[in-house]
Protein backbone atom coordinates (compact mmCIF):
# COMPACT_ATOMS: atom_id res chain seq x y z
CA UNK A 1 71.77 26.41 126.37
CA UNK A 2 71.17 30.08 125.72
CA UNK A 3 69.76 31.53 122.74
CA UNK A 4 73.02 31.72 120.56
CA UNK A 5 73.91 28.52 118.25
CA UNK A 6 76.94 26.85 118.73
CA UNK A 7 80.05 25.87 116.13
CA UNK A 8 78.99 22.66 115.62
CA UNK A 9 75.14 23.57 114.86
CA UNK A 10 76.12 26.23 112.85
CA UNK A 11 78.02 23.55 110.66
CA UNK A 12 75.38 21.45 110.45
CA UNK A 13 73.19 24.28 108.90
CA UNK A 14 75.27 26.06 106.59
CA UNK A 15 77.12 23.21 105.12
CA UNK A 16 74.38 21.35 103.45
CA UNK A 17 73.64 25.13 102.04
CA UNK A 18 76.72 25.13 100.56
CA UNK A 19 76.68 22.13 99.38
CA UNK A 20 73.18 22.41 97.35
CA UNK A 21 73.92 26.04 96.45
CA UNK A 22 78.13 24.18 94.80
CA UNK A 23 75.84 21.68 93.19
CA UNK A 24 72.92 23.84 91.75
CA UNK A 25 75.69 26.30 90.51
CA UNK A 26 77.65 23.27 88.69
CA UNK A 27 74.09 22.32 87.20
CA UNK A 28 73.14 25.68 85.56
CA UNK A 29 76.77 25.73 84.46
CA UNK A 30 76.83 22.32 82.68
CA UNK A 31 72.97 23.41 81.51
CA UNK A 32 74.34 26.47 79.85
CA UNK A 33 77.17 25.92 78.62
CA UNK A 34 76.86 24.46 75.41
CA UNK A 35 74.26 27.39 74.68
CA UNK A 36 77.08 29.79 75.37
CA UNK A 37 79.45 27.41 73.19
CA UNK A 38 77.01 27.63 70.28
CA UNK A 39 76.88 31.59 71.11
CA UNK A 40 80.58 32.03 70.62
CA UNK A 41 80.54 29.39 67.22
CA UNK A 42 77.62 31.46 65.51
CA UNK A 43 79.78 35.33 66.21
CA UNK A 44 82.90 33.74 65.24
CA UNK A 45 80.55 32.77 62.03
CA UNK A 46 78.77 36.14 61.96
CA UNK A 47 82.20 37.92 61.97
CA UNK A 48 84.38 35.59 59.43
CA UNK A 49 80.75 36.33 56.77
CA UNK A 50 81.08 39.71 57.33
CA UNK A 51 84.77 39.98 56.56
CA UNK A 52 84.38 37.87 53.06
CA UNK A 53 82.02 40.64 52.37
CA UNK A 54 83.54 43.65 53.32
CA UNK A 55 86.82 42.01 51.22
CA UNK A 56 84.04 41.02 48.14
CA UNK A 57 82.25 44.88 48.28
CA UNK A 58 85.82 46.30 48.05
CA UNK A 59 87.22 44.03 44.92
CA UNK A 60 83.84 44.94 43.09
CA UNK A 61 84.86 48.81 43.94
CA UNK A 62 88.30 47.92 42.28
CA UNK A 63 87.02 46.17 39.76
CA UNK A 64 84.53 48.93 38.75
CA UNK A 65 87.16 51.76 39.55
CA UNK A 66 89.36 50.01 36.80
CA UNK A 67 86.90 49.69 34.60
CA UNK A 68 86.11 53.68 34.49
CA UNK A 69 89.67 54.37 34.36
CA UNK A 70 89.84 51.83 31.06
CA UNK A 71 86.61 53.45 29.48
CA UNK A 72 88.42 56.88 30.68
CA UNK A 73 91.62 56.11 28.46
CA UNK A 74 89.42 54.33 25.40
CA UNK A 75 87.57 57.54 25.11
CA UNK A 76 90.79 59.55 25.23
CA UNK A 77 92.33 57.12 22.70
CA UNK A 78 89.44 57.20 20.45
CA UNK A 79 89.47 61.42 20.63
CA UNK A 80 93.08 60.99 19.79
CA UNK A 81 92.53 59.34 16.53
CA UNK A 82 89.69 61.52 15.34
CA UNK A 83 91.70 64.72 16.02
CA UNK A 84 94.45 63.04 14.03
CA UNK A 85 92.39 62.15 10.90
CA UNK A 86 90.65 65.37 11.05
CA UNK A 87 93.55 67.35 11.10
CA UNK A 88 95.51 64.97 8.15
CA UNK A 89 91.83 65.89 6.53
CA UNK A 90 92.52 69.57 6.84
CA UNK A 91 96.53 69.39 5.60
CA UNK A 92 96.16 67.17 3.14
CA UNK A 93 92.97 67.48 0.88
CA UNK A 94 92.35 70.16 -1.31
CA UNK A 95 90.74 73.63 -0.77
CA UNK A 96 88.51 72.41 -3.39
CA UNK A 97 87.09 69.05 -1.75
CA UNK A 98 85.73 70.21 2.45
CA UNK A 99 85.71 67.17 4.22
CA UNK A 100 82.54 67.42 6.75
CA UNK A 101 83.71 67.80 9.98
CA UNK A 102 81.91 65.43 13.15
CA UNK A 103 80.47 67.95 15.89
CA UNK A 104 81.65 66.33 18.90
CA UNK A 105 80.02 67.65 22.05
CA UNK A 106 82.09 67.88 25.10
CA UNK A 107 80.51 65.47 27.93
CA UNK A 108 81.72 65.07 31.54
CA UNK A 109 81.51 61.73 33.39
CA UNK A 110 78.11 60.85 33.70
CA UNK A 111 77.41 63.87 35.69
CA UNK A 112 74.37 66.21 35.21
CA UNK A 113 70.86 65.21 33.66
CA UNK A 114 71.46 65.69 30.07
CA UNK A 115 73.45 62.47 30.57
CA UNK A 116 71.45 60.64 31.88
CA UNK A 117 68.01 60.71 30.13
CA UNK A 118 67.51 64.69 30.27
CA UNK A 119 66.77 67.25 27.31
CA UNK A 120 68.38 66.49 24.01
CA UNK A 121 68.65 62.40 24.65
CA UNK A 122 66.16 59.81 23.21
CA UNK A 123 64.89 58.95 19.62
CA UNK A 124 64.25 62.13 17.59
CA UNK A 125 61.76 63.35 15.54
CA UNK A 126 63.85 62.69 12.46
CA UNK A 127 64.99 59.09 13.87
CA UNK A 128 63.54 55.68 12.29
CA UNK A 129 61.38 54.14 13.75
CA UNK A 130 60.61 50.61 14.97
CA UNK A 131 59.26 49.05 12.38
CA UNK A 132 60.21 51.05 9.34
CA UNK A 133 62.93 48.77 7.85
CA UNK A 134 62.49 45.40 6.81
CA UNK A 135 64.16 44.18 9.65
CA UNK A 136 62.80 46.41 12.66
């Protein structure tokens, strides 16, 4: 026999080899796959959560959008009426009798400081206080 292995000792080696290396490979996959099962459950979870909030975040921007666009056309509505009565004050009293006219100040959409707690805004000096009727 020389130094070189033969066809049938060379099956007798590498067989069993592949055989343990089949079976090991069957065993991790069997181990792991309910690990990769739960995996897949949890990001189909993950990603159906995160669509019901994407959809939720954009009906509360709706529902907030209409709701400036209402307060938008009250405020419209309600300078509508007072230029009406004003001017049906100025046709239709007399010269004699000035009706006092309501300083309205022109105010943008919640936009700079003064709107929001700045200079001018706040009880005044000339406000009552808490306290000072019977019911405060």
């Amino acid at each position: 026999m020389g130094g070189l292995w033969t066809g049938e000792e060379w099956t007798v080696a590498v067989v069993p080899f592949l055989a343990g290396f089949a079976i090991g490979a069957f065993t991790v996959y069997l181990l792991l796959l309910p690990d990769h099962l739960q995996r897949r459950r949890l990001q189909a979870e993950i990603d159906r959560l995160n669509a019901e909030l994407k959809a939720y975040r954009e009906q509360v921007y709706q529902h907030f959008r209409r709701t400036s666009d209402l307060f938008q056309g009250l405020t419209s509505s309600y300078r509508a009426i007072y230029e009406h009565m004003a001017g049906g004050v100025r046709s239709l009293c007399s010269a004699e009798s000035p009706a006092p006219a309501l300083e309205l100040p022109e105010r943008g959409l919640l936009g700079g400081a003064e709107g929001l707690g700045g200079e001018g805004e706040g009880p005044s000096a000339d406000a009552p206080r808490k306290g000072s009727t019977p019911f405060g």
